[in-house]
Protein backbone atom coordinates (compact mmCIF):
# COMPACT_ATOMS: atom_id res chain seq x y z
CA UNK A 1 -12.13 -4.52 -20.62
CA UNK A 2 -14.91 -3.74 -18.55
CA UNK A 3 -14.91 -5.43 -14.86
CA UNK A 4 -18.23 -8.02 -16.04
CA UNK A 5 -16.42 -8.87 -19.22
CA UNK A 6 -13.31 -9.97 -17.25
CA UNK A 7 -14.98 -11.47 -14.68
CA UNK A 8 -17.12 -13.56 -17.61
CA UNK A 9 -14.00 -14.52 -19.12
CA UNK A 10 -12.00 -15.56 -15.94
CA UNK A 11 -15.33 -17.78 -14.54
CA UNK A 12 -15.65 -19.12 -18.11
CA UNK A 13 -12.14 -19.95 -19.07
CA UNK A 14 -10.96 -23.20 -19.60
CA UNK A 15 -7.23 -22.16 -20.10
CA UNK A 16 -7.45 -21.14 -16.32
CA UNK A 17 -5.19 -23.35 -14.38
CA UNK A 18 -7.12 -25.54 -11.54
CA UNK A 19 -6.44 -23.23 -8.66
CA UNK A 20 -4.76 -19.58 -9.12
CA UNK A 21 -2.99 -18.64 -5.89
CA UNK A 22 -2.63 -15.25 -4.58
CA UNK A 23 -1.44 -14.31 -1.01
CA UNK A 24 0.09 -11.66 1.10
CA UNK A 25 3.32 -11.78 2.62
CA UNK A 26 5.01 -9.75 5.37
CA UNK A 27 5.19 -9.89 9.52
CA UNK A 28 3.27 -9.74 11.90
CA UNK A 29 0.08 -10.21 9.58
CA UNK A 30 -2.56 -10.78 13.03
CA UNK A 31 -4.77 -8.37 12.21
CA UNK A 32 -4.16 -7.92 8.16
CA UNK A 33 -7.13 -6.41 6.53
CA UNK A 34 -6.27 -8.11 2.72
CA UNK A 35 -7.24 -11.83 3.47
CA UNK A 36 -11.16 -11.41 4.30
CA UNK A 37 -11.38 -8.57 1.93
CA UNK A 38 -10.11 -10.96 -0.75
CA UNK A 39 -11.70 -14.10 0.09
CA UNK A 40 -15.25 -11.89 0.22
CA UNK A 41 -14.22 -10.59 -3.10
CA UNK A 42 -13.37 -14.02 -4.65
CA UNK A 43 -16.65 -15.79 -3.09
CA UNK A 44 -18.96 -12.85 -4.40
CA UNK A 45 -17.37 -13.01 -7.87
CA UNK A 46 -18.14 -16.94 -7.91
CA UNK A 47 -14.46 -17.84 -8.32
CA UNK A 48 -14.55 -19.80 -4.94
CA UNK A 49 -12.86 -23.05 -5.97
CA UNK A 50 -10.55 -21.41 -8.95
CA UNK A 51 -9.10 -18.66 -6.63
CA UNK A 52 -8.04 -18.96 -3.36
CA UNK A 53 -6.01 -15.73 -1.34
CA UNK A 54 -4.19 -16.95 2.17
CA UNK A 55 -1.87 -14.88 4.46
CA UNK A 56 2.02 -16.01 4.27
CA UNK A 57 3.48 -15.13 7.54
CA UNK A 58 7.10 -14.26 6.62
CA UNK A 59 9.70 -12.55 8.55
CA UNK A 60 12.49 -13.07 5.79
CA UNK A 61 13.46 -15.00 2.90
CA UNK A 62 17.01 -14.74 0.87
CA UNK A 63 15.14 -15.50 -2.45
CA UNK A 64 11.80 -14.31 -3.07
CA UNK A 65 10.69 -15.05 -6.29
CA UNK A 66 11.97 -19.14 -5.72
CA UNK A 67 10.15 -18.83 -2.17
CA UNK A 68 6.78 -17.34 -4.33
CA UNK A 69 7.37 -19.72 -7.05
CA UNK A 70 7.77 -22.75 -4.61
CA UNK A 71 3.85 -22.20 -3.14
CA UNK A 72 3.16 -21.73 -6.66
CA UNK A 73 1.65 -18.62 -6.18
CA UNK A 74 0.64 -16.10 -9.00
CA UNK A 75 0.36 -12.57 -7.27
CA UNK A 76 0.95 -11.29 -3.40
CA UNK A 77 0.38 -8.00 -1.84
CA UNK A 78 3.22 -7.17 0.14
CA UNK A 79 3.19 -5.72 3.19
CA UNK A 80 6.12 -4.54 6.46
CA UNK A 81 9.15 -5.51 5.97
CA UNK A 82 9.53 -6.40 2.57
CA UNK A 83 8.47 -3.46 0.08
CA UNK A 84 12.18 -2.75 -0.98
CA UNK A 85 13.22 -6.04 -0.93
CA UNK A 86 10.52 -7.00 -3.21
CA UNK A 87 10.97 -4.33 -5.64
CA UNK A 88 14.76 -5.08 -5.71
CA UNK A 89 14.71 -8.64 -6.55
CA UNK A 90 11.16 -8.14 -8.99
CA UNK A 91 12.37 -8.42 -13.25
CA UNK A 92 10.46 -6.04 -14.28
CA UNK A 93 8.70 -2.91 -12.18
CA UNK A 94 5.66 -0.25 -13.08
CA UNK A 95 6.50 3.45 -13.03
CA UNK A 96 4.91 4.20 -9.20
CA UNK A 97 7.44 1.00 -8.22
CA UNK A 98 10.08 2.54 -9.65
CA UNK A 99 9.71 5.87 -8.16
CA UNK A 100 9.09 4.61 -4.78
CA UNK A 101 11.75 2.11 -4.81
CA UNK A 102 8.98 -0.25 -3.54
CA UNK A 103 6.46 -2.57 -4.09
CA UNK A 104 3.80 -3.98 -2.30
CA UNK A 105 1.87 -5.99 -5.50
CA UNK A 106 3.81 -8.66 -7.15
CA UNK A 107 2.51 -10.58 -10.49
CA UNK A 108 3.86 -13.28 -12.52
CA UNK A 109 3.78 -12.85 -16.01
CA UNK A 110 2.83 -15.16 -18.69
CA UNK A 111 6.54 -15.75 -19.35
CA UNK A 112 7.33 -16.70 -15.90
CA UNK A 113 8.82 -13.31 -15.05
CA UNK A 114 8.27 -11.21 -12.42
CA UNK A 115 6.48 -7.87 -11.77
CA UNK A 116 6.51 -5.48 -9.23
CA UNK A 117 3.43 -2.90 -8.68
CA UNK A 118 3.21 0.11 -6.22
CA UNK A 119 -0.12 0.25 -5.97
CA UNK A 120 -0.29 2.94 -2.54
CA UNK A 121 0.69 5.35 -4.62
CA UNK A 122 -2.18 6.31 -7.10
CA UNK A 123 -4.02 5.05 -4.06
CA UNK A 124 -3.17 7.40 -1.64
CA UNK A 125 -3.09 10.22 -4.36
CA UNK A 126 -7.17 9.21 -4.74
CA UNK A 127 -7.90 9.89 -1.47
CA UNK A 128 -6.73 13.86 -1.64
CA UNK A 129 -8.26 14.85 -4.65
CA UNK A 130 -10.07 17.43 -3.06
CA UNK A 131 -7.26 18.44 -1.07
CA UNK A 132 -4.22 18.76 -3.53
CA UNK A 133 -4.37 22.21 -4.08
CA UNK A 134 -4.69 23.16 -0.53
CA UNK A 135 -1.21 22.98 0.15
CA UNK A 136 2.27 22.70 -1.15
CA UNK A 137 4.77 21.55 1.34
CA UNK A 138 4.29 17.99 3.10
CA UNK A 139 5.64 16.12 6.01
CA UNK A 140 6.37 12.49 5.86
CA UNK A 141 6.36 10.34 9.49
CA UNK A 142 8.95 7.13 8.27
CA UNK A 143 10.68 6.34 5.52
CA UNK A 144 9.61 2.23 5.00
CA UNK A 145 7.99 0.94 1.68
CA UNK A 146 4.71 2.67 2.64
CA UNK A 147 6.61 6.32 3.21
CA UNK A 148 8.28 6.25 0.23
CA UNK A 149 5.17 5.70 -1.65
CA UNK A 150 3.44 8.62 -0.37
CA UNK A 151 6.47 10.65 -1.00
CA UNK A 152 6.57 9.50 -4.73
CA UNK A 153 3.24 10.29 -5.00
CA UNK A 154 3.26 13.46 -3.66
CA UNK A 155 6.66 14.44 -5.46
CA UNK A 156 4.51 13.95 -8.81
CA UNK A 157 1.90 16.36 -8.11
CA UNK A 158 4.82 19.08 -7.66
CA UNK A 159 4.39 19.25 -3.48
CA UNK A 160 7.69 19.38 -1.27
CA UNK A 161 8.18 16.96 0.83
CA UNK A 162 10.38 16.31 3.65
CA UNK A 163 10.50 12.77 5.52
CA UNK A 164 11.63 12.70 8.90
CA UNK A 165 12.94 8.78 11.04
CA UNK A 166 14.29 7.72 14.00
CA UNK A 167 16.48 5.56 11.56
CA UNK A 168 18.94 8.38 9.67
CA UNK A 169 17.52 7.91 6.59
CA UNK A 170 15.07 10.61 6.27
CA UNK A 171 15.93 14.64 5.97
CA UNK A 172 15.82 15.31 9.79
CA UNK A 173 15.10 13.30 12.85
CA UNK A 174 12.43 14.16 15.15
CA UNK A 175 14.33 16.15 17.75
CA UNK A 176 14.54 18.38 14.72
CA UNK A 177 11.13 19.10 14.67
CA UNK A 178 11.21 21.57 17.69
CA UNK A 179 13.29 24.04 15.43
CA UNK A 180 12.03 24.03 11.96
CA UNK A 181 8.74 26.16 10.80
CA UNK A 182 6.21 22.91 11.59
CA UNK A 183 3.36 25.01 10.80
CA UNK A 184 4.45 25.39 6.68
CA UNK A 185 3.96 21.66 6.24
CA UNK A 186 0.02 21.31 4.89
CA UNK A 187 0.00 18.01 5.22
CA UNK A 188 1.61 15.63 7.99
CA UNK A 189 1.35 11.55 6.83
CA UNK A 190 1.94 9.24 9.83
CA UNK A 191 3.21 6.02 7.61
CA UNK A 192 4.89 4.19 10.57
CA UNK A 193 2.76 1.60 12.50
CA UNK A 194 2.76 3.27 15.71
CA UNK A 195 -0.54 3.74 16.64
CA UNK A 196 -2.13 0.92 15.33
CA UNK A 197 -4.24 -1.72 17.54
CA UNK A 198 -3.15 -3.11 19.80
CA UNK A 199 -0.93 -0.31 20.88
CA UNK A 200 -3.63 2.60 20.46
CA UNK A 201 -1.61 4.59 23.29
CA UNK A 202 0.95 5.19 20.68
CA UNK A 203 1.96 7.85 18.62
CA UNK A 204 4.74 9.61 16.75
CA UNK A 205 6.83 12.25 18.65
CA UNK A 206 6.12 15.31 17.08
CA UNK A 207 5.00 18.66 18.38
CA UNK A 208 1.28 18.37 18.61
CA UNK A 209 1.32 21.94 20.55
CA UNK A 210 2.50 23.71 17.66
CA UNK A 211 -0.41 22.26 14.89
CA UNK A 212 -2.36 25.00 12.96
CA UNK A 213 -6.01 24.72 12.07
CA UNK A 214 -5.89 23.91 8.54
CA UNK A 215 -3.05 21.81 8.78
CA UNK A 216 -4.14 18.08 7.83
CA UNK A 217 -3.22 15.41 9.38
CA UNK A 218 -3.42 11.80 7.81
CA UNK A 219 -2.71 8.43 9.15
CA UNK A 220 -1.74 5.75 7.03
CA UNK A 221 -3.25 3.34 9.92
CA UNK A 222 -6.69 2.19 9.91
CA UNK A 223 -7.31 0.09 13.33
CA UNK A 224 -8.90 1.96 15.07
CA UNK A 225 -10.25 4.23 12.99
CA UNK A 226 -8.89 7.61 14.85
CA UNK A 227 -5.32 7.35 16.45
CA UNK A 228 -3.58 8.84 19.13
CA UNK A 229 -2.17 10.68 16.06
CA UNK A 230 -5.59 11.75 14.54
CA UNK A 231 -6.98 12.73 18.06
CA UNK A 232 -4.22 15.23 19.19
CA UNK A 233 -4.58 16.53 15.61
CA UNK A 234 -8.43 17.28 15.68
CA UNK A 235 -7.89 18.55 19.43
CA UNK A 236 -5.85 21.68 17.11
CA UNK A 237 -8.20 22.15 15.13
CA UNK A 238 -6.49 19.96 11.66
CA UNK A 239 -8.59 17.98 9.44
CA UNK A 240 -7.72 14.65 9.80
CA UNK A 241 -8.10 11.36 7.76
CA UNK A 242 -7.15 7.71 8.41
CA UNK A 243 -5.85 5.24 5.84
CA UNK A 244 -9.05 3.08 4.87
CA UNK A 245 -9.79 4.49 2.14
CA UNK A 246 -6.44 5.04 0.47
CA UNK A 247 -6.50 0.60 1.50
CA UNK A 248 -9.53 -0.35 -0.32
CA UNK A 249 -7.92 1.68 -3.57
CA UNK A 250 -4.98 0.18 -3.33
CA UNK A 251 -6.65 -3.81 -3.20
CA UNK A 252 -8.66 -2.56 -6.04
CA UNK A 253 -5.76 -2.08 -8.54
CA UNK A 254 -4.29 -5.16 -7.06
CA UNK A 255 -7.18 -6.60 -7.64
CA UNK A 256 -7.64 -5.72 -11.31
CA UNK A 257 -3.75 -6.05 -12.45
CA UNK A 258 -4.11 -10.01 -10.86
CA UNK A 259 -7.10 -10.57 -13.03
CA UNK A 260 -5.91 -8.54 -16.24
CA UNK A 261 -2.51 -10.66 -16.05
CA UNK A 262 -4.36 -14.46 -15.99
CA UNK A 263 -6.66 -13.79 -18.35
CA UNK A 264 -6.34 -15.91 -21.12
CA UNK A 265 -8.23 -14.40 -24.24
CA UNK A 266 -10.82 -16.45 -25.55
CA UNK A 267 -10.55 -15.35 -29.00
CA UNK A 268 -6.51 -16.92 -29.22
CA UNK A 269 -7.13 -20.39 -28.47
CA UNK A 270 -4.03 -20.25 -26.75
CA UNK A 271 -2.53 -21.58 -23.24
């Protein structure tokens, strides 16, 4: 269906229920890009009054389908610190969920079940298409919902990937870094917050003096636009690329699997 017909069908529909609610959940959510993006999105598509998208502050919840079901909300984007939990306690999951072991789009289906979407993935892989085949071995800054995401992505285009944390769970630490070849990773992805206004000053511990030009560097934060990270990178000569772009694909396909799911065909006279 193409994006006018669904748009017709959702302003048109009289199966629609008064007021769909969508949201996005996670902590701290100060400076969250989704809820203007959204609310622009839903006031230029002249649902304003039949869709309505609102940050959920949430630092943890025991049950989160019951605590989404509660607000009576349809679809969230999640966000830090509840990827994995969300894909854990979702019914149902897509393939890039799956992979990842994390999900940052959730959708209630028209049987009251729950699905889990991964949308950073195909996201992220969008935003390299010009860069896939440049190299073949990747380094991966964190291991959260976002990291594992990029990993999966990367895994399915065949590239190598190694994730290193300050937490145990990823291949090395970062101490590690000083005696591994750091130059045969392509591609370094910074998907921990550090970094990210307010705290520009920060970034992640790794050996800046030792980056190649070619190397690229890629920062999975977007504010500001070039990061402590990014800087140190183009100061050795790496390309370097933030994470806006992989953001606005990733709200698209939220976007789109929210509106494909509440659709209610006109031609089925159904509810």
């Amino acid at each position: 269906m193409r994006n006018c017909d669904w748009l017709y069908h959702l302003k048109q529909n009289k199966y629609l229920s008064p007021m769909v609610r969508l949201g996005l959940i996670g902590f701290p959510l100060v400076h969250s890009f989704s809820p203007p993006y959204f609310e622009q999105k839903i006031e230029s598509s002249g649902l304003g009054g039949k869709v309505e998208y609102r940050p959920y502050p949430l630092r943890e919840t025991e049950d989160l389908k019951k605590w989404l079901k509660l607000r009576g909300l349809k679809g969230v984007n999640v966000t830090i610190p509840h990827k994995r939990k969300a894909a854990a306690e979702m019914d149902e999951l897509d393939n890039w969920a799956k992979a990842a072991g994390s999900a940052n789009t959730l959708c209630e289906l028209s049987d009251g079940r729950w699905k889990g979407y991964n949308t950073d993935a195909p996201g992220f892989l969008l935003t390299l298409h010009n860069e896939l085949n440049k190299f073949d071995k990747a380094l991966v800054l964190g291991t959260g919902g976002a990291a594992t995401a990029v990993m999966a992505a990367l895994k399915s285009r065949g590239k190598a990937v190694n994730a290193v944390s300050s937490s145990g769970r990823g291949d090395f630490g970062y101490e590690k870094l000083q005696e591994i070849d750091f130059s045969g990773f392509g591609l370094i992805v910074n998907c921990t917050p550090l970094g990210t206004f307010p705290a520009t000053r920060e970034a992640p511990d790794i050996p800046y003096d030792r980056l190649k030009p070619g190397q690229i560097l890629y920062d999975l934060v977007y504010n500001p636009s070039e990061t402590l990270f990014l800087k140190r990178g183009k100061e050795r000569g790496c390309k370097t690329k933030n994470g806006y772009e992989m953001l606005i694909n990733q709200a698209e396909h939220s976007w789109h699997i929210w509106h494909t799911a509440f659709i209610q065909p006109q031609s089925t006279g159904k509810k």
